[in-house]
C-alpha atoms as a PDB file:
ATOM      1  CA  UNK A   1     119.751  81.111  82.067  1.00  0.00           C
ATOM      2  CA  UNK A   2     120.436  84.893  83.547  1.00  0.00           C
ATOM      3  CA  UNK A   3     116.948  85.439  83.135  1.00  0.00           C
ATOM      4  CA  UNK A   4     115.451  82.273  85.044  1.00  0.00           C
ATOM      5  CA  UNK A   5     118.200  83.424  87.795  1.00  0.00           C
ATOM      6  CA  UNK A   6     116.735  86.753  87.849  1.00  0.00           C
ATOM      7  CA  UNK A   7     113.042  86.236  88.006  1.00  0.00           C
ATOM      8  CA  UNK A   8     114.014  82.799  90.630  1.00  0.00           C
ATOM      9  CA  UNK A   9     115.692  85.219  92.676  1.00  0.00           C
ATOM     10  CA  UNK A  10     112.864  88.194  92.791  1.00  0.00           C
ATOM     11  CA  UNK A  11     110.640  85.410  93.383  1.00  0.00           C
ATOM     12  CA  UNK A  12     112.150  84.664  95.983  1.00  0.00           C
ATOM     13  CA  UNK A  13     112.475  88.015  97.558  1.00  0.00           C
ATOM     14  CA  UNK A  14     109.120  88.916  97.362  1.00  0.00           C
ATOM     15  CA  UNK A  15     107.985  85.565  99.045  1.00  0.00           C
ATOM     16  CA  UNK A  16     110.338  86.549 102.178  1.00  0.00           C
ATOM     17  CA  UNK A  17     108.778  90.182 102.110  1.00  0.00           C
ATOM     18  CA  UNK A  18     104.920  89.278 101.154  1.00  0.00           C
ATOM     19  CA  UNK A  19     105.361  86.897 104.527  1.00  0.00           C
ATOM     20  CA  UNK A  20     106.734  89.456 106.736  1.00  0.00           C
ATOM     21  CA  UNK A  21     103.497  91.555 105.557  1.00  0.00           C
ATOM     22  CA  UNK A  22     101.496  88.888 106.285  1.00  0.00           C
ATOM     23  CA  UNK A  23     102.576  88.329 109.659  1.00  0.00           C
ATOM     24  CA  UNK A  24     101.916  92.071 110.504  1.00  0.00           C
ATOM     25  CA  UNK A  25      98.761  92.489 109.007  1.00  0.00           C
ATOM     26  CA  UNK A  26      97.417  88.837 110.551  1.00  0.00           C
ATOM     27  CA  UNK A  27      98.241  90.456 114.589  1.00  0.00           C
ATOM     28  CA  UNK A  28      96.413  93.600 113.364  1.00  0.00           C
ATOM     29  CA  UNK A  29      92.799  91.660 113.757  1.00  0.00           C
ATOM     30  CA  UNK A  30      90.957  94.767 114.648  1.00  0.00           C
ATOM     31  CA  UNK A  31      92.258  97.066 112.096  1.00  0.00           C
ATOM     32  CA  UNK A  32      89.929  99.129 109.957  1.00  0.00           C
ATOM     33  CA  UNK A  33      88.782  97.224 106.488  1.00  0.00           C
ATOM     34  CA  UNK A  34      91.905  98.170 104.288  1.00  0.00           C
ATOM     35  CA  UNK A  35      93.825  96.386 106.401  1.00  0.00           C
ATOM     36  CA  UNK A  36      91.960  93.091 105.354  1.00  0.00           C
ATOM     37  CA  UNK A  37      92.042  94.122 102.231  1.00  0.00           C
ATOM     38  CA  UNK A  38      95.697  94.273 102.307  1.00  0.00           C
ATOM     39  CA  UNK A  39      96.022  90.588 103.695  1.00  0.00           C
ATOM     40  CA  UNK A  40      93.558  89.301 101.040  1.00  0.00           C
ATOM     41  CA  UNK A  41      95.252  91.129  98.537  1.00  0.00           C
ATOM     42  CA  UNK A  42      99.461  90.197  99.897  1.00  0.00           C
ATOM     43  CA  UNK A  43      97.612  86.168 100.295  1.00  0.00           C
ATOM     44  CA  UNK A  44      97.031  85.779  96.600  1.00  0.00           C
ATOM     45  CA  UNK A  45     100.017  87.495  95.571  1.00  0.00           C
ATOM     46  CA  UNK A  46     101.959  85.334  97.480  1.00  0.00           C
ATOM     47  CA  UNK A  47      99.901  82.094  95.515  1.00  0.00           C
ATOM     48  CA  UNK A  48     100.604  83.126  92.114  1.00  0.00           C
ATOM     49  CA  UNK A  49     104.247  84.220  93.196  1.00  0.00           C
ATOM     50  CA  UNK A  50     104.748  80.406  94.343  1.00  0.00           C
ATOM     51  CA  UNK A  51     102.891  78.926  91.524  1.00  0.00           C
ATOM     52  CA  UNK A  52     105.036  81.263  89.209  1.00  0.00           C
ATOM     53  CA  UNK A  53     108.387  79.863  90.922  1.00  0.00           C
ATOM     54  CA  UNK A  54     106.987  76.273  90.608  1.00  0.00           C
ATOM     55  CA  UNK A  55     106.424  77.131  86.565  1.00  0.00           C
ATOM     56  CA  UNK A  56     110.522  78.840  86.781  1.00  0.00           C
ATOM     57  CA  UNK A  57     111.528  75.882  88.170  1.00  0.00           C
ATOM     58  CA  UNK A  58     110.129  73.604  85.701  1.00  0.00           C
ATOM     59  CA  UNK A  59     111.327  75.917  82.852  1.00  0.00           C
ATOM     60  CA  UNK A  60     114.615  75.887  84.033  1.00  0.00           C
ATOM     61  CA  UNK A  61     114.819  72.139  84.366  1.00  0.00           C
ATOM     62  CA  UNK A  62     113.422  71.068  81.125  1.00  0.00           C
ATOM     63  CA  UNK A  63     115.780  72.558  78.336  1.00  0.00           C
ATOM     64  CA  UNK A  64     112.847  75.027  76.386  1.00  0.00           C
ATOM     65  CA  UNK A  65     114.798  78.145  76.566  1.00  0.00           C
ATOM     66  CA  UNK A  66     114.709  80.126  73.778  1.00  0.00           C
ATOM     67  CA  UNK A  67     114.846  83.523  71.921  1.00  0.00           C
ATOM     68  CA  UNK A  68     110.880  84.358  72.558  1.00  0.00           C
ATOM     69  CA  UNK A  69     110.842  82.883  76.141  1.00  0.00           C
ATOM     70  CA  UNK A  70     113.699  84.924  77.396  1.00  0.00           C
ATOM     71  CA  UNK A  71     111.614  88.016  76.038  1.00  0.00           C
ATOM     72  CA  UNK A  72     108.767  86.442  78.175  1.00  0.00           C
ATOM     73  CA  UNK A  73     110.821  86.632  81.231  1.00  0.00           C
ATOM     74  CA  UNK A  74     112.697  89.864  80.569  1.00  0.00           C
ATOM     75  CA  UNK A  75     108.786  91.053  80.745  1.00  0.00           C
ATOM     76  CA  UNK A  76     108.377  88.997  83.880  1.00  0.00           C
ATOM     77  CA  UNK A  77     111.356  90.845  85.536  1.00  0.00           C
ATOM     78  CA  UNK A  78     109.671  93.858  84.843  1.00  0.00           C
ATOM     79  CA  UNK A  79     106.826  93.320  86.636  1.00  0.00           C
ATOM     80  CA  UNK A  80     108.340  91.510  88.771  1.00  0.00           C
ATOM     81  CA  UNK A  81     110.438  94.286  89.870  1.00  0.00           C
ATOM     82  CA  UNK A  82     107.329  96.740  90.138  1.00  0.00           C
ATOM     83  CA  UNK A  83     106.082  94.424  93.195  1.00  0.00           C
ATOM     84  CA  UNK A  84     109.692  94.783  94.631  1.00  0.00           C
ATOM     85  CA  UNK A  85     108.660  98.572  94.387  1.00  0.00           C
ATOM     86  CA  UNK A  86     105.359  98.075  95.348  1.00  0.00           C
ATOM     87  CA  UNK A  87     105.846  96.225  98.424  1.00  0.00           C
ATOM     88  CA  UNK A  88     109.012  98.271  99.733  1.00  0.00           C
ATOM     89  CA  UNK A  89     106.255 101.063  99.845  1.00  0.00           C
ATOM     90  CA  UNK A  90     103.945  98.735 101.257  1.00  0.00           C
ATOM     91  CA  UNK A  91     106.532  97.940 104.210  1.00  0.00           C
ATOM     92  CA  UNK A  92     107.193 101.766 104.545  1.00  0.00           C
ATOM     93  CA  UNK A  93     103.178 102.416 105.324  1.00  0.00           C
ATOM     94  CA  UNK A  94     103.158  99.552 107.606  1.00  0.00           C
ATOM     95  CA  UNK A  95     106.384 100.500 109.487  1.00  0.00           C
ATOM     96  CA  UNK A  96     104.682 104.258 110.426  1.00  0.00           C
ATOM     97  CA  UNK A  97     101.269 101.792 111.380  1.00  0.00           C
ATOM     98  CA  UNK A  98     103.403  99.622 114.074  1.00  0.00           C
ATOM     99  CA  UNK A  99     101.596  99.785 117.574  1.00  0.00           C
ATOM    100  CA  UNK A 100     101.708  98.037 121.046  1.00  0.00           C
ATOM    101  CA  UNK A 101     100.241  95.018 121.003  1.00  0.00           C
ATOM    102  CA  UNK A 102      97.363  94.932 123.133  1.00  0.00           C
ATOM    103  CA  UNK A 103      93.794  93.864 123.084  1.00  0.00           C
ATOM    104  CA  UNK A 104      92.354  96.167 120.420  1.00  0.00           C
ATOM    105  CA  UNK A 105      93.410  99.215 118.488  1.00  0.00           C
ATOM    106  CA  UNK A 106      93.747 102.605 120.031  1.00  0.00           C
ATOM    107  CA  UNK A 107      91.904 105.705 118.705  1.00  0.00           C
ATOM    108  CA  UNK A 108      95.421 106.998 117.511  1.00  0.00           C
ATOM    109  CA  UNK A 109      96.161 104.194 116.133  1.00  0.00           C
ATOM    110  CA  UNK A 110      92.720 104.600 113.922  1.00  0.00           C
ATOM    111  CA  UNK A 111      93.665 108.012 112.960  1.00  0.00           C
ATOM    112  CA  UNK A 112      97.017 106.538 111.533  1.00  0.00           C
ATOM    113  CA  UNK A 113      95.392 103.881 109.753  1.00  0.00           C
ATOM    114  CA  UNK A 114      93.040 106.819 108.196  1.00  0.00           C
ATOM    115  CA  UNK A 115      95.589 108.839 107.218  1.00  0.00           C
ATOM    116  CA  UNK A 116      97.633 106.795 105.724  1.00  0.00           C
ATOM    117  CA  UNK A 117      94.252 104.738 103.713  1.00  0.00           C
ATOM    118  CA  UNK A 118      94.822 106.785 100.479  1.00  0.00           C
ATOM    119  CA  UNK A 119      98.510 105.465 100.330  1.00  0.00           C
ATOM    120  CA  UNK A 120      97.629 102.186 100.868  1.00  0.00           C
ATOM    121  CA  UNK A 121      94.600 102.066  98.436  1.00  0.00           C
ATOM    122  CA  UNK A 122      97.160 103.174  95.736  1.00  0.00           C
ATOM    123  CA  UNK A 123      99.514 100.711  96.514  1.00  0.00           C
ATOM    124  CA  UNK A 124      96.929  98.101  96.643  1.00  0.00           C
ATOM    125  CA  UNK A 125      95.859  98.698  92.911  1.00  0.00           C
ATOM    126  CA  UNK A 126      99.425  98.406  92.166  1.00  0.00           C
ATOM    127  CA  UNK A 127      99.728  95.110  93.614  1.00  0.00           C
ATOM    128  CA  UNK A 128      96.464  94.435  92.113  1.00  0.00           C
ATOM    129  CA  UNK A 129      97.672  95.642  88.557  1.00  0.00           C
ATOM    130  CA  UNK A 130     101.222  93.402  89.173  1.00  0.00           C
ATOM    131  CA  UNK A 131      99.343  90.236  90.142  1.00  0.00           C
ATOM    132  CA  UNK A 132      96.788  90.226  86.715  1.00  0.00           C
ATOM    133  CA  UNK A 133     100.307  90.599  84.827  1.00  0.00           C
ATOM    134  CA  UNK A 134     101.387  87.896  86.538  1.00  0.00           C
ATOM    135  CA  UNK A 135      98.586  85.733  86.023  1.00  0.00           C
ATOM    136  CA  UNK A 136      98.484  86.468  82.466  1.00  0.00           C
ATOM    137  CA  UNK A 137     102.056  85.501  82.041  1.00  0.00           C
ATOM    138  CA  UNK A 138     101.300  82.169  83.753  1.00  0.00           C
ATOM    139  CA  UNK A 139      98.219  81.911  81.471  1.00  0.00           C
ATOM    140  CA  UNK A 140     100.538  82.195  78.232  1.00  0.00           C
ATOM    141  CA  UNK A 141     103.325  80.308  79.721  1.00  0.00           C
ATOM    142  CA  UNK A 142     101.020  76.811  80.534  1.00  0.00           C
ATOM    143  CA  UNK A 143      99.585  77.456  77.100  1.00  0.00           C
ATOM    144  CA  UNK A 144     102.733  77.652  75.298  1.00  0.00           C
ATOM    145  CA  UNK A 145     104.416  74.739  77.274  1.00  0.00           C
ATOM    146  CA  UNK A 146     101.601  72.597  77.795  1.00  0.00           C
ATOM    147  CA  UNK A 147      98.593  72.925  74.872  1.00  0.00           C
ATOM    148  CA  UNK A 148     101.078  74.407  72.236  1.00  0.00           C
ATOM    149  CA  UNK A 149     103.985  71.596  72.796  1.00  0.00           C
ATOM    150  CA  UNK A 150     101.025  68.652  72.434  1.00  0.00           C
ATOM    151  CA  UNK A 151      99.712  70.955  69.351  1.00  0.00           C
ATOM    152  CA  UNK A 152     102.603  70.741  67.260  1.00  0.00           C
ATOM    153  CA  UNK A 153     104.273  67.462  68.581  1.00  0.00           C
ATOM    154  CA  UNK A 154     101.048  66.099  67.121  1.00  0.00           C
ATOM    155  CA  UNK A 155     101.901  67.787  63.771  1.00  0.00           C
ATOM    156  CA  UNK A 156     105.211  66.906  63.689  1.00  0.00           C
ATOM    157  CA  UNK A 157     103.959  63.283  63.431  1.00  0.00           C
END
């Protein structure tokens, strides 16, 4: 039950944080490319973080805890608290990349976003690397509670 509390609550961190990044990089509609990038990449993070607190939720709720599902989610933690790590830094690069808000970007403001492209790329494949674990977890996980369950209820008959 720990474990569920755990991964419910980093869920729900990184949903609060992924939509504060959203909502800067959605006013920054001029930025270079990586900035896009960013949004597309922060948008279906965010997905698979709600469709993995959707799957928590049901876990929690329907009694299948177990020896090898808490190893599952001590696993999810883990990655789950790389995109805690990931996205502080994320936050950190955006603070430096604040600007006025006014009709388009200013050369400065360019040159920041240029600078600062090789940090973000990195983090980006991090996110990138986080959200495949993530999907793969939810891959096993509807397996094992959905296909396997009907498998052997089947042969239990």
């Amino acid at each position: 039950m720990a474990g569920v509390l755990s991964v419910a609550s980093s869920i729900a961190g990184l949903l609060q944080v992924s939509a504060k990044v959203i909502g800067f990089l959605f006013t920054m509609g001029d930025a270079p490319s990586i900035a896009r990038n960013a949004l597309d990449q922060v948008n279906s993070l965010t997905a698979i973080l709600h469709q993995l607190n959707d799957f928590i939720q049901e876990f929690e709720t329907s009694g299948r805890e177990n020896r090898k599902s808490m190893m599952y989610l001590r696993q999810i933690v883990t990655t789950l608290t790389g995109c805690v790590c990931a996205f502080s830094e994320l936050e950190e690069v955006l603070e430096d990349m604040k600007r006025d808000q006014g009709p388009s970007m200013a050369m400065w403001d360019r040159a920041i976003w240029a600078l600062r492209e090789g940090d973000l790329r990195r983090i980006l494949e991090s996110l990138e690397q986080y959200k495949s674990s993530l999907t793969l977890f939810l891959t096993i996980f509807n397996w094992y509670v959905g296909d396997c369950w009907h498998f052997l209820s089947r042969g239990l008959r």
